[in-house]
PDB file of N, CA and C in Angstrom:
ATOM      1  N   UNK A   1     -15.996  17.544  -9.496  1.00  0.00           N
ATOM      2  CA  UNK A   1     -14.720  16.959  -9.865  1.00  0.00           C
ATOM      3  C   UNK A   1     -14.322  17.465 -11.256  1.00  0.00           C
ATOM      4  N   UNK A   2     -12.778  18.038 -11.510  1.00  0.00           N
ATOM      5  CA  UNK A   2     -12.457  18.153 -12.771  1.00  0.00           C
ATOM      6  C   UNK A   2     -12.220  17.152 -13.652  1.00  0.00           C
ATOM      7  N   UNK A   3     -12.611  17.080 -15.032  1.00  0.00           N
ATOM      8  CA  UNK A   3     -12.568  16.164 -15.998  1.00  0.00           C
ATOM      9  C   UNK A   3     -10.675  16.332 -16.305  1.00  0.00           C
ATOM     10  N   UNK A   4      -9.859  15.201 -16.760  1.00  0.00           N
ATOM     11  CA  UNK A   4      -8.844  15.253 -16.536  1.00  0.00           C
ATOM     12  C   UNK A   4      -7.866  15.985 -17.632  1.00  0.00           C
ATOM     13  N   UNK A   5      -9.223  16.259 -18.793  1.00  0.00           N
ATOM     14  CA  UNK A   5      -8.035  17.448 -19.383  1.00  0.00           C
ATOM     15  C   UNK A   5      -8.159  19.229 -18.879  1.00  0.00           C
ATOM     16  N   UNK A   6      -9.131  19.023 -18.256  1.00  0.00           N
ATOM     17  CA  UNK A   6      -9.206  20.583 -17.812  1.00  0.00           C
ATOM     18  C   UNK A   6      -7.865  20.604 -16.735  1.00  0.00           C
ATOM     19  N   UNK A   7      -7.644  19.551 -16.211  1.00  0.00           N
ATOM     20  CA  UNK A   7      -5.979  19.551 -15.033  1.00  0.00           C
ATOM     21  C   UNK A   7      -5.272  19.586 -15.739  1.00  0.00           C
ATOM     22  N   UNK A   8      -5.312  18.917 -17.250  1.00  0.00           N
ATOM     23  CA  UNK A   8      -4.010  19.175 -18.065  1.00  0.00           C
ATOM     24  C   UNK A   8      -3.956  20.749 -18.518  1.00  0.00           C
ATOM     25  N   UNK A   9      -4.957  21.180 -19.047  1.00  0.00           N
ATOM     26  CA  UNK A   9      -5.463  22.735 -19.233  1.00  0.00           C
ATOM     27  C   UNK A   9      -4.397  23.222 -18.452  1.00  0.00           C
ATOM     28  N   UNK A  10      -4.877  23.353 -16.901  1.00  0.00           N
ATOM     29  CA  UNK A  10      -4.732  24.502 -16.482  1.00  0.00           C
ATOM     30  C   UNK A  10      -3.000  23.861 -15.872  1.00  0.00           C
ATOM     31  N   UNK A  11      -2.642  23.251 -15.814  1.00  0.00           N
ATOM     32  CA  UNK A  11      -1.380  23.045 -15.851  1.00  0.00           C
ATOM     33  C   UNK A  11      -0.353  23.581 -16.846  1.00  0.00           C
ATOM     34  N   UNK A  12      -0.898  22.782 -17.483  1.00  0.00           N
ATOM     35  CA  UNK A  12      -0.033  23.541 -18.994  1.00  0.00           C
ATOM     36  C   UNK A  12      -0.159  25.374 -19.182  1.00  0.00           C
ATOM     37  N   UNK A  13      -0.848  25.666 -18.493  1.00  0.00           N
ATOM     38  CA  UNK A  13      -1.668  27.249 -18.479  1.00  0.00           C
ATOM     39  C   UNK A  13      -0.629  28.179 -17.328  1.00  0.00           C
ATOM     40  N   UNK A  14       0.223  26.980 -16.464  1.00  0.00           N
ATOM     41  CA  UNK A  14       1.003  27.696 -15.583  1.00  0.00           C
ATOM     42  C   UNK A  14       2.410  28.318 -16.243  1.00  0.00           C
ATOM     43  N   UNK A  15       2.912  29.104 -15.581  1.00  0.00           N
ATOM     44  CA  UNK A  15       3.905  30.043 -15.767  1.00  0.00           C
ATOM     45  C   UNK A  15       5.185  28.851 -15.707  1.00  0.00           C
ATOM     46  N   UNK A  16       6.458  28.624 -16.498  1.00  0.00           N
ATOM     47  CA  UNK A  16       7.130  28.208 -16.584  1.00  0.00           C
ATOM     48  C   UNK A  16       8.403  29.101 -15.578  1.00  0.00           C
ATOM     49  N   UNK A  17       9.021  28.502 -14.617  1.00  0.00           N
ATOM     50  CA  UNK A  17      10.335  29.302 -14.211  1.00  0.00           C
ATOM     51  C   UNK A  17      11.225  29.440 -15.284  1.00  0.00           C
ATOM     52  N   UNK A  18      11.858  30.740 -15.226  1.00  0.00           N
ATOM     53  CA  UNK A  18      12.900  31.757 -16.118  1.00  0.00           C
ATOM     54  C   UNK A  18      13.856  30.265 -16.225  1.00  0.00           C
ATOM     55  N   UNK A  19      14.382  29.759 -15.270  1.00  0.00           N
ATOM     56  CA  UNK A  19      15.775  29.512 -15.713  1.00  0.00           C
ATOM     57  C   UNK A  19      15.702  27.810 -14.253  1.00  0.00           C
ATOM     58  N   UNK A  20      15.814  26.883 -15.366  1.00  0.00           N
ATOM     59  CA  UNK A  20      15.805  25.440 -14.690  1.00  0.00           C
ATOM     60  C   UNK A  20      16.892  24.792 -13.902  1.00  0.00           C
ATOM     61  N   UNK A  21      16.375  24.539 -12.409  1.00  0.00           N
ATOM     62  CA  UNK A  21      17.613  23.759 -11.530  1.00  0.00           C
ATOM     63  C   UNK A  21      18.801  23.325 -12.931  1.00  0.00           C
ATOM     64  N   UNK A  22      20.003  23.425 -12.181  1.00  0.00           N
ATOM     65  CA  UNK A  22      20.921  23.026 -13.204  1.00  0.00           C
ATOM     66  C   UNK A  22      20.830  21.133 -13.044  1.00  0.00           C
ATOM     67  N   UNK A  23      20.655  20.872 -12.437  1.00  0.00           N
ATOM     68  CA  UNK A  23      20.550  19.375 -11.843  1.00  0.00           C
ATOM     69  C   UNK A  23      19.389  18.716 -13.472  1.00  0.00           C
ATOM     70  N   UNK A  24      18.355  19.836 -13.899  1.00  0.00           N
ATOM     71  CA  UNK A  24      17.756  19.179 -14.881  1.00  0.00           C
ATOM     72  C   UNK A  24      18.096  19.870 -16.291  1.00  0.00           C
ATOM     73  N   UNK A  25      19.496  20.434 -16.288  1.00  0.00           N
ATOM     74  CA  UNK A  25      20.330  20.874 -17.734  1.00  0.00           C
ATOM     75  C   UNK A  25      20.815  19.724 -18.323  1.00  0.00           C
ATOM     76  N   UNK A  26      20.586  19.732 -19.527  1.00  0.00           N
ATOM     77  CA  UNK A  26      21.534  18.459 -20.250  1.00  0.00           C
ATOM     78  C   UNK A  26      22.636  18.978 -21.094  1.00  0.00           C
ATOM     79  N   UNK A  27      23.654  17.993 -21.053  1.00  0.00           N
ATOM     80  CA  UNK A  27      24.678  18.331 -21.535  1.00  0.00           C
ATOM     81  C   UNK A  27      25.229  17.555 -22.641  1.00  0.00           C
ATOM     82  N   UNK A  28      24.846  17.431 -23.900  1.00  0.00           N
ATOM     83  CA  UNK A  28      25.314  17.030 -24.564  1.00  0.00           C
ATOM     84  C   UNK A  28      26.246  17.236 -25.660  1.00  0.00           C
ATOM     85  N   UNK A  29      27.494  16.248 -25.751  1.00  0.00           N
ATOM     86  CA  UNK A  29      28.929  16.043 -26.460  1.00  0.00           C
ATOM     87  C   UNK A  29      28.942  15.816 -28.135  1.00  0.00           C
ATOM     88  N   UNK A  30      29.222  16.086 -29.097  1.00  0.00           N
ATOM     89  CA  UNK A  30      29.194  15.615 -30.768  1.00  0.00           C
ATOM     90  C   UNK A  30      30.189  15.324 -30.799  1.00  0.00           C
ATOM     91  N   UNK A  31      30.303  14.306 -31.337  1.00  0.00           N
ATOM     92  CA  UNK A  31      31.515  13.499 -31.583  1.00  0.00           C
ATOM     93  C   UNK A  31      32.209  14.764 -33.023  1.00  0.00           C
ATOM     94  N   UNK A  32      33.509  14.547 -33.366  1.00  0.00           N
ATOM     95  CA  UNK A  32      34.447  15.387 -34.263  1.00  0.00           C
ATOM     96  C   UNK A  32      33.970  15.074 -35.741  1.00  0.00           C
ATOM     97  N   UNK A  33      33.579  16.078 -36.513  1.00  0.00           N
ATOM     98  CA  UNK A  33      33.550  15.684 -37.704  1.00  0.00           C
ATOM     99  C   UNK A  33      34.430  15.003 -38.362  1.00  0.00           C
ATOM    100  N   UNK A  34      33.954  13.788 -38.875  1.00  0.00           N
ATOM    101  CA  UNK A  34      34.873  13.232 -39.880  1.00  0.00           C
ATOM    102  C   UNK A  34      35.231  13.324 -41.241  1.00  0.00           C
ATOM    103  N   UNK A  35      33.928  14.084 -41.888  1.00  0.00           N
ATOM    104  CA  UNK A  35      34.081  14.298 -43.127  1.00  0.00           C
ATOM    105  C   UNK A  35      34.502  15.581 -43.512  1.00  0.00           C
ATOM    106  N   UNK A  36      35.246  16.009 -44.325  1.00  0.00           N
ATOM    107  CA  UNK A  36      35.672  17.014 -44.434  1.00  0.00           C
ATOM    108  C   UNK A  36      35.920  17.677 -46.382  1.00  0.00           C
ATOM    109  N   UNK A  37      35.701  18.416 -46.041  1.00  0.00           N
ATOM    110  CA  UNK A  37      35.536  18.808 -47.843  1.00  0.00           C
ATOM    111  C   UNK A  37      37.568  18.689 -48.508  1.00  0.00           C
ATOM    112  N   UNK A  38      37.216  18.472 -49.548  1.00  0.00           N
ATOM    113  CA  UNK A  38      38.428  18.502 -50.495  1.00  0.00           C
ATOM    114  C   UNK A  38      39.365  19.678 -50.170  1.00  0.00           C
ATOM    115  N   UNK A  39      40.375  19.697 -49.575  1.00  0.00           N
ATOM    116  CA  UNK A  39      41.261  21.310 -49.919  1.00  0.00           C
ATOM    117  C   UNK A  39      41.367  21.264 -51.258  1.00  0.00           C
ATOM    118  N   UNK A  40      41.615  22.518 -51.317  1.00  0.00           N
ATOM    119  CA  UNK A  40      41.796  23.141 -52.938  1.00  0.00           C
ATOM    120  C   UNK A  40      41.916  24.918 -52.927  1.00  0.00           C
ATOM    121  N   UNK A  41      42.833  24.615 -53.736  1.00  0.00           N
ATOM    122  CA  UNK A  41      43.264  26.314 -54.027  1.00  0.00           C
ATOM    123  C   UNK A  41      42.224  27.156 -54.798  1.00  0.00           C
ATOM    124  N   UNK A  42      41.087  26.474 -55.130  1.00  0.00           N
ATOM    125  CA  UNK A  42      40.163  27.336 -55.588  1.00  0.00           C
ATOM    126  C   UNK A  42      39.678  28.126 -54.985  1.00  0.00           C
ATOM    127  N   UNK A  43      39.196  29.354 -55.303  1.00  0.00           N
ATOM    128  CA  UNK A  43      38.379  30.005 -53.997  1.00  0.00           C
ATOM    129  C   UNK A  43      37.119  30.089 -53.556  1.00  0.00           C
ATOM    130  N   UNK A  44      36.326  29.017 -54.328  1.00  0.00           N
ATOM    131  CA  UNK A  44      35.104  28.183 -53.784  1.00  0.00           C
ATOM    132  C   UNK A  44      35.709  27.664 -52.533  1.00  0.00           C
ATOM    133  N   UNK A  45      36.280  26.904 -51.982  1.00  0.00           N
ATOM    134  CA  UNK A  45      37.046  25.866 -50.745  1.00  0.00           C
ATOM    135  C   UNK A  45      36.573  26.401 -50.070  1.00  0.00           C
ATOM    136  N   UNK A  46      37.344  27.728 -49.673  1.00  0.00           N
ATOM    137  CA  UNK A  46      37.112  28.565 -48.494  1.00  0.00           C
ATOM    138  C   UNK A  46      35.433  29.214 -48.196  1.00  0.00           C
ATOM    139  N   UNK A  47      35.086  29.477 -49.499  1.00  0.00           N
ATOM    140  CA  UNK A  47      33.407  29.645 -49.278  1.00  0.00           C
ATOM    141  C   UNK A  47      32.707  28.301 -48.854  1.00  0.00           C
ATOM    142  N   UNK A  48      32.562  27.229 -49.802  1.00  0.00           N
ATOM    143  CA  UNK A  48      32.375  26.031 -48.926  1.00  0.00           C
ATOM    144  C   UNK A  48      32.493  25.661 -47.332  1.00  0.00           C
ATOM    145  N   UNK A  49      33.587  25.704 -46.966  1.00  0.00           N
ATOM    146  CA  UNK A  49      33.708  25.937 -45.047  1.00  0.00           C
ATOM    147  C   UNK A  49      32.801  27.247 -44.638  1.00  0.00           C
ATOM    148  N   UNK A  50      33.136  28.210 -45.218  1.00  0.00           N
ATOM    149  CA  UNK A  50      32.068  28.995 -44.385  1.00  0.00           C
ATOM    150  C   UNK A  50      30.956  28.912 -44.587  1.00  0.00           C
ATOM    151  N   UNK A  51      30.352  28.017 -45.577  1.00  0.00           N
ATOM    152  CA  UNK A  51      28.829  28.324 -45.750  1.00  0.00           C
ATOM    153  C   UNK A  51      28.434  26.498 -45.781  1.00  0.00           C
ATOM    154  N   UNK A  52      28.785  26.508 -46.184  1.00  0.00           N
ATOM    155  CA  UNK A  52      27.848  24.574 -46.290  1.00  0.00           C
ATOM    156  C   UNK A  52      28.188  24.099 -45.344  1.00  0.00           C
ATOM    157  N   UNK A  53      29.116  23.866 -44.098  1.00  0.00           N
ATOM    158  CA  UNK A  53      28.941  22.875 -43.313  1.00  0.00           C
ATOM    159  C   UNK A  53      28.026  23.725 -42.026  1.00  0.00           C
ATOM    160  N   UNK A  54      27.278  24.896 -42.397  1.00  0.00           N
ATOM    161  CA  UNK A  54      26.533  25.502 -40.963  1.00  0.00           C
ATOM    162  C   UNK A  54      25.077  24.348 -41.066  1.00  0.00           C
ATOM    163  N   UNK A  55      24.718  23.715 -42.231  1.00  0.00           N
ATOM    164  CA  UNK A  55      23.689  23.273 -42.329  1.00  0.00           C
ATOM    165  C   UNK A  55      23.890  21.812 -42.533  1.00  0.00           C
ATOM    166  N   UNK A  56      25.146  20.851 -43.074  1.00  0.00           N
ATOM    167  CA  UNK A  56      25.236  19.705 -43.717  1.00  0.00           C
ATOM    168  C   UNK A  56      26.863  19.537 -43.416  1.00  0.00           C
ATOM    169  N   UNK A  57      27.130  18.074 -43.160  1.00  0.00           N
ATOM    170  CA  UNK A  57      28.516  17.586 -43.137  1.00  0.00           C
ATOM    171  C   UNK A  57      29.304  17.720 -44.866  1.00  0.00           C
ATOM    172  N   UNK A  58      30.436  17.659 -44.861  1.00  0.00           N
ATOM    173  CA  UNK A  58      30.926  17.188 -46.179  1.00  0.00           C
ATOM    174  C   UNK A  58      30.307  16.204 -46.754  1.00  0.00           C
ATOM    175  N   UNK A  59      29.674  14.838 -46.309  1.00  0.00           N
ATOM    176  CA  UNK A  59      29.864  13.879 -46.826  1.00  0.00           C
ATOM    177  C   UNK A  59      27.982  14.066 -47.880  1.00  0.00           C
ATOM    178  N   UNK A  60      27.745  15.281 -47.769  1.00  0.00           N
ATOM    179  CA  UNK A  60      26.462  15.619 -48.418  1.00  0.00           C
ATOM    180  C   UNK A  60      27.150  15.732 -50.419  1.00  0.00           C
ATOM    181  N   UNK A  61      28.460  16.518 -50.556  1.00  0.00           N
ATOM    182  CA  UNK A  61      28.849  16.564 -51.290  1.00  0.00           C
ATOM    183  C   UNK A  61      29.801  15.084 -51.785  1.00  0.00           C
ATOM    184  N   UNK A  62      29.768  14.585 -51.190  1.00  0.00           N
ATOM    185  CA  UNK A  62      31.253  13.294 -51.723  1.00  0.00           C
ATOM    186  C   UNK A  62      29.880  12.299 -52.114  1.00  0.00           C
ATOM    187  N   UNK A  63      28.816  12.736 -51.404  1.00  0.00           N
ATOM    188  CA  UNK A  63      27.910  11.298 -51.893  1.00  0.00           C
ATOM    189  C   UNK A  63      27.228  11.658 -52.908  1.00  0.00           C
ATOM    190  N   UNK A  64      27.242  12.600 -53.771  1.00  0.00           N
ATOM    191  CA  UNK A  64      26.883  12.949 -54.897  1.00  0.00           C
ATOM    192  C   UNK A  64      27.121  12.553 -56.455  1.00  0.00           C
ATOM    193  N   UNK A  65      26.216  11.979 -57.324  1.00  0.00           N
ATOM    194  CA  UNK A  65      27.078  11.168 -58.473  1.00  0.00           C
ATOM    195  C   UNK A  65      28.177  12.305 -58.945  1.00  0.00           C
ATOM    196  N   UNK A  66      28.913  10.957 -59.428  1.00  0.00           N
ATOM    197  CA  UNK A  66      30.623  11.829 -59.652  1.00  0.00           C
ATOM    198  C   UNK A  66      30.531  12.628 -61.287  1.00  0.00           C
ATOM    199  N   UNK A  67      29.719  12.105 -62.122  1.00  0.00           N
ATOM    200  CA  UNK A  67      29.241  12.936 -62.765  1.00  0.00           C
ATOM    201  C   UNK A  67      28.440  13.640 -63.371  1.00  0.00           C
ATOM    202  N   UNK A  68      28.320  14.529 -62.308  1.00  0.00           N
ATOM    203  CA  UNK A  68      27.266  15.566 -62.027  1.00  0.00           C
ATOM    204  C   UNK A  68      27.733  16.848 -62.817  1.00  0.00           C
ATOM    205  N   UNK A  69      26.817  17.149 -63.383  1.00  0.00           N
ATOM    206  CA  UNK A  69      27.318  18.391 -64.476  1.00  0.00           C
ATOM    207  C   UNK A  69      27.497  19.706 -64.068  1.00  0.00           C
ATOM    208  N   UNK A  70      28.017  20.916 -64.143  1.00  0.00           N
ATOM    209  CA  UNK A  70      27.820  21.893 -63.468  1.00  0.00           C
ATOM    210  C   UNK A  70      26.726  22.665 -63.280  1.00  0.00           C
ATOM    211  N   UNK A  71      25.600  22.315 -64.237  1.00  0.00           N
ATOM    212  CA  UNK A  71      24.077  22.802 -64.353  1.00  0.00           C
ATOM    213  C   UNK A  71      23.704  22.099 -63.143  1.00  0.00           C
ATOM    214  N   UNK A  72      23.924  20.571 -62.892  1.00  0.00           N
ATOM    215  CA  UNK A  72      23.358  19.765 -61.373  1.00  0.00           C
ATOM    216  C   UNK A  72      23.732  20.791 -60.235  1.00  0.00           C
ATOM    217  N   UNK A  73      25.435  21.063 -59.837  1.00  0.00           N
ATOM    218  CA  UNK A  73      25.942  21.534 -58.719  1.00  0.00           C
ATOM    219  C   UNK A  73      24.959  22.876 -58.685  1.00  0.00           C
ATOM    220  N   UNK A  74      24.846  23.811 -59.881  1.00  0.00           N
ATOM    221  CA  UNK A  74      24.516  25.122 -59.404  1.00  0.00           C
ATOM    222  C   UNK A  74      22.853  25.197 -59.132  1.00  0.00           C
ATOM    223  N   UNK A  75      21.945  23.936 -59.778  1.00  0.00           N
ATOM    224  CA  UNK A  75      21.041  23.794 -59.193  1.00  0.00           C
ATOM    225  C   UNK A  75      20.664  23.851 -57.673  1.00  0.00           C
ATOM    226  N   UNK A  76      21.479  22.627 -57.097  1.00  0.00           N
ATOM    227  CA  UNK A  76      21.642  22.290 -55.147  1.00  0.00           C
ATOM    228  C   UNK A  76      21.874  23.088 -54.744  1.00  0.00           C
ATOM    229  N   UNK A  77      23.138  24.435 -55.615  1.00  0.00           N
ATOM    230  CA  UNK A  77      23.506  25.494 -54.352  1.00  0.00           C
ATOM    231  C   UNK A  77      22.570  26.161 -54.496  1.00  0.00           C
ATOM    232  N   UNK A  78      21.774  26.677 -55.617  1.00  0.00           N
ATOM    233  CA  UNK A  78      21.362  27.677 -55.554  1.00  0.00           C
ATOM    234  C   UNK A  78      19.693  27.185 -54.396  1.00  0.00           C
ATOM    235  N   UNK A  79      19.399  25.735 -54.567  1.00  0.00           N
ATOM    236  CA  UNK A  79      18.190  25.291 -53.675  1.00  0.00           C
ATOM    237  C   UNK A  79      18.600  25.398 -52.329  1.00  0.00           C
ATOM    238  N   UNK A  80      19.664  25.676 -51.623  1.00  0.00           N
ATOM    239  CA  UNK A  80      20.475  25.506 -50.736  1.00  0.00           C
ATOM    240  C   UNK A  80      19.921  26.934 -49.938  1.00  0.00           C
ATOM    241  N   UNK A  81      19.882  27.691 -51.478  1.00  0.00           N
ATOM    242  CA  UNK A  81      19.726  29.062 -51.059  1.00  0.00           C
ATOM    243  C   UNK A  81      18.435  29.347 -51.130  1.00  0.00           C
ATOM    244  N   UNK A  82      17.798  29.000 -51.902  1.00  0.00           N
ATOM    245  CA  UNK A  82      16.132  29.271 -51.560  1.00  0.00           C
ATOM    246  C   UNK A  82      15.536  28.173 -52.368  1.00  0.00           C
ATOM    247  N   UNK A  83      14.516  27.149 -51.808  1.00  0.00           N
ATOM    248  CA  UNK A  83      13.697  27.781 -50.812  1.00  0.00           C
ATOM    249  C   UNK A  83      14.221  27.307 -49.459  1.00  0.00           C
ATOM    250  N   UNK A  84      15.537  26.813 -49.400  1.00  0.00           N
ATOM    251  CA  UNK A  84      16.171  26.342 -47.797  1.00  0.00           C
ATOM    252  C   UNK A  84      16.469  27.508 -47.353  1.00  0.00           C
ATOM    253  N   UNK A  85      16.333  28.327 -47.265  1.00  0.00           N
ATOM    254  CA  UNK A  85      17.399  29.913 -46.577  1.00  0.00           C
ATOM    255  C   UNK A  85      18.685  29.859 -46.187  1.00  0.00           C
ATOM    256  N   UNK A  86      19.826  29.059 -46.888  1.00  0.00           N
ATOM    257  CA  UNK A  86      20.855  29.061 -46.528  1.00  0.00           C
ATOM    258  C   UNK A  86      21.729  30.635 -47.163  1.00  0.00           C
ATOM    259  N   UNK A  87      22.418  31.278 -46.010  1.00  0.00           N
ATOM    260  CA  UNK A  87      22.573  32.521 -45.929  1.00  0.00           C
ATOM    261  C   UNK A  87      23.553  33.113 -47.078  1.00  0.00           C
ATOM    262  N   UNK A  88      23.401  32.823 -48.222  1.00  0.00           N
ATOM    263  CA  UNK A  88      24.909  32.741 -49.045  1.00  0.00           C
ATOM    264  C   UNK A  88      24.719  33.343 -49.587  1.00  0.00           C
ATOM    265  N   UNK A  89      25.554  34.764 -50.251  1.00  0.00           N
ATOM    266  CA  UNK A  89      25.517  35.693 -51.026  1.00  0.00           C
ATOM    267  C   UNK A  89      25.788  34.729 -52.385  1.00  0.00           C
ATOM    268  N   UNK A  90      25.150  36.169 -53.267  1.00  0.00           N
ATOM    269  CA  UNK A  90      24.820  35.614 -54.393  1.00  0.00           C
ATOM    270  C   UNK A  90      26.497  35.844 -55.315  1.00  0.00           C
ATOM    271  N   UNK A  91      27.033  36.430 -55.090  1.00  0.00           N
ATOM    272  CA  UNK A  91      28.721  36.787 -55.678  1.00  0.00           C
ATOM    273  C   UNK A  91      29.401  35.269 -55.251  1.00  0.00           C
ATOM    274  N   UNK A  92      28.980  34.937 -54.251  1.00  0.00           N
ATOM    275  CA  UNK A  92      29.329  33.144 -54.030  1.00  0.00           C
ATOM    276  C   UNK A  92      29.076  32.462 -54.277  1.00  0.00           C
ATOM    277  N   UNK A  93      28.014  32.128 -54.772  1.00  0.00           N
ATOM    278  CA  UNK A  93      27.290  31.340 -55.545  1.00  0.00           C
ATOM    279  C   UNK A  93      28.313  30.476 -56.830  1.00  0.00           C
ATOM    280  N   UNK A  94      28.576  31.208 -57.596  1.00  0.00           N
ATOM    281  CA  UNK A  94      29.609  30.855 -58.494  1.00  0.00           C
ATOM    282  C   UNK A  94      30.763  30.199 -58.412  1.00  0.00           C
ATOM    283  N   UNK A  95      31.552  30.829 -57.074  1.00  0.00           N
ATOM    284  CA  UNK A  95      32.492  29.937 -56.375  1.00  0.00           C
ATOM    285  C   UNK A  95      32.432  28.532 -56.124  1.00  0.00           C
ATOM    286  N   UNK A  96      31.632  28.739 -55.285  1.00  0.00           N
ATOM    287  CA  UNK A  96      31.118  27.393 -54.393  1.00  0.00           C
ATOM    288  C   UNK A  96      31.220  26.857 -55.769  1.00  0.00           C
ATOM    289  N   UNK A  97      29.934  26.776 -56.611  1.00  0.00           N
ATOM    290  CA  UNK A  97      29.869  25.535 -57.956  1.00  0.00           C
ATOM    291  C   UNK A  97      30.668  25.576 -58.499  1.00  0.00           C
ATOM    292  N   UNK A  98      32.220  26.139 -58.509  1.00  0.00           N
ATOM    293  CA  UNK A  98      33.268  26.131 -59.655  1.00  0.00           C
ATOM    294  C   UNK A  98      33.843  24.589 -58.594  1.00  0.00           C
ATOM    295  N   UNK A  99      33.698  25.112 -57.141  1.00  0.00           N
ATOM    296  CA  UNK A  99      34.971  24.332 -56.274  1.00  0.00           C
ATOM    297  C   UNK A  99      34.394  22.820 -56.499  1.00  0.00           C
ATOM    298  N   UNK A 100      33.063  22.793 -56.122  1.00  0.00           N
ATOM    299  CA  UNK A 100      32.167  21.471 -56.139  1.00  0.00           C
ATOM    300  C   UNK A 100      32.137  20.706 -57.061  1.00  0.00           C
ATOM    301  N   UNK A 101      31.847  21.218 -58.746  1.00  0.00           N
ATOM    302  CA  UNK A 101      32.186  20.511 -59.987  1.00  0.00           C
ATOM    303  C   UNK A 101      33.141  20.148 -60.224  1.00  0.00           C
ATOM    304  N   UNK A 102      34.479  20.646 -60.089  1.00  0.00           N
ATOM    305  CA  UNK A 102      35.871  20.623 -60.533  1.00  0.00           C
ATOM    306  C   UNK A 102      36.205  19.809 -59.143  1.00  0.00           C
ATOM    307  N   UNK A 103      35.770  19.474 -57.866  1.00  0.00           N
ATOM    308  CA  UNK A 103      36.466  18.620 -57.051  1.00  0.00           C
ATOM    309  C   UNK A 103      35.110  17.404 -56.720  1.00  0.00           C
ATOM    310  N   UNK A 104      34.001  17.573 -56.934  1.00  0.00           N
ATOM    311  CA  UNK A 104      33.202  16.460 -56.648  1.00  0.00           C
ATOM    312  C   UNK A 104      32.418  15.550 -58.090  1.00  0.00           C
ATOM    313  N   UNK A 105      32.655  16.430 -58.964  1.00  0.00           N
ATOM    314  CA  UNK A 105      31.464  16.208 -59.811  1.00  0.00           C
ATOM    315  C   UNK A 105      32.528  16.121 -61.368  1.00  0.00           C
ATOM    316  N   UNK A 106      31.549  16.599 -62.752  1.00  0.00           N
ATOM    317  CA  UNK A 106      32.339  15.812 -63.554  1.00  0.00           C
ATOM    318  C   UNK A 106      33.555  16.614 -64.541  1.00  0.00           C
ATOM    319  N   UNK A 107      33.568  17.870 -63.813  1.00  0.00           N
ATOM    320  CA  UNK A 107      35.020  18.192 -64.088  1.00  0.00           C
ATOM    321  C   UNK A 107      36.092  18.101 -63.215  1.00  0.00           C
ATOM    322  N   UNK A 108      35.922  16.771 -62.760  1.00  0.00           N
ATOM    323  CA  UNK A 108      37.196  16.403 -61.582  1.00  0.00           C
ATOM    324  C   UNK A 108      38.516  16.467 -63.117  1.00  0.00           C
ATOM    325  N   UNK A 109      39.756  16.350 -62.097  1.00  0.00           N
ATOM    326  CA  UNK A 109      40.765  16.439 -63.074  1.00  0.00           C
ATOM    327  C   UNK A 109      41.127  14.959 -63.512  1.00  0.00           C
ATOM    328  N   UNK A 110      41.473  14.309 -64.448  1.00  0.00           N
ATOM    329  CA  UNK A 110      41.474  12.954 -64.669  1.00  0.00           C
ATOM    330  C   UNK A 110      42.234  12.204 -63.543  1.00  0.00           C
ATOM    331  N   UNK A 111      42.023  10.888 -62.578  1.00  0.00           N
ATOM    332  CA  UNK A 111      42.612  10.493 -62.141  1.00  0.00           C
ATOM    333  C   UNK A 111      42.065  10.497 -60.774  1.00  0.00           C
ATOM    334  N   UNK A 112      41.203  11.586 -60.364  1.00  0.00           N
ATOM    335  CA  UNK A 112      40.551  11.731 -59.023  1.00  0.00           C
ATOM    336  C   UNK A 112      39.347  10.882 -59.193  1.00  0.00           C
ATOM    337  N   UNK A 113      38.877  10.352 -57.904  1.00  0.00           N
ATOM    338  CA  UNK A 113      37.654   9.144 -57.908  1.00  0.00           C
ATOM    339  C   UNK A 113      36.491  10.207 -57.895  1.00  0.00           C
TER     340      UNK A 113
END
């Protein structure tokens, strides 16, 4: 008689089929992002959409203390970038933390929360 992990063994040891009845595909829906970064005519904004929401919603930046210095912001991006591997050229780098300080952090313009 086999002991009952050698059946798990050699089970687990079998060949998996290429491609699963569709009957056991799952299909799952994400609801619409709600958070969404600050527009702004800076040209951080547009780097921001292309690069920070592949890994994190907006609301990673809005929940950040409001005054956060620009030494804080360019810290996160640049950790963002290593040791996280987030794919962001380094000519962007600068952007991004101009858009983030000046719209999240503590060179907002007077009057913004």
């Amino acid at each position: 008689m086999m002991k009952r992990s050698c059946v798990i063994a050699a089970l687990l040891a079998l060949p998996l089929p290429l491609s699963l009845p569709t009957a056991l595909a799952a299909s799952i829906s994400l609801p619409a992002e709600t958070a969404t970064y600050q527009p702004s005519t800076l040209p951080g904004y547009e780097k921001t959409l292309a690069n920070c929401m592949f890994c994190h919603s907006a609301q990673y930046a809005q929940m950040q203390p409001t005054t956060s210095p620009r030494s804080y912001w360019e810290t996160t991006v640049k950790k963002m970038k290593k040791p996280f591997g987030a794919p962001l050229a380094d000519e962007d780098i600068p952007l991004i933390v101009d858009y983030l300080v000046k719209t999240y952090g503590a060179e907002r313009q007077a009057g913004k929360k």
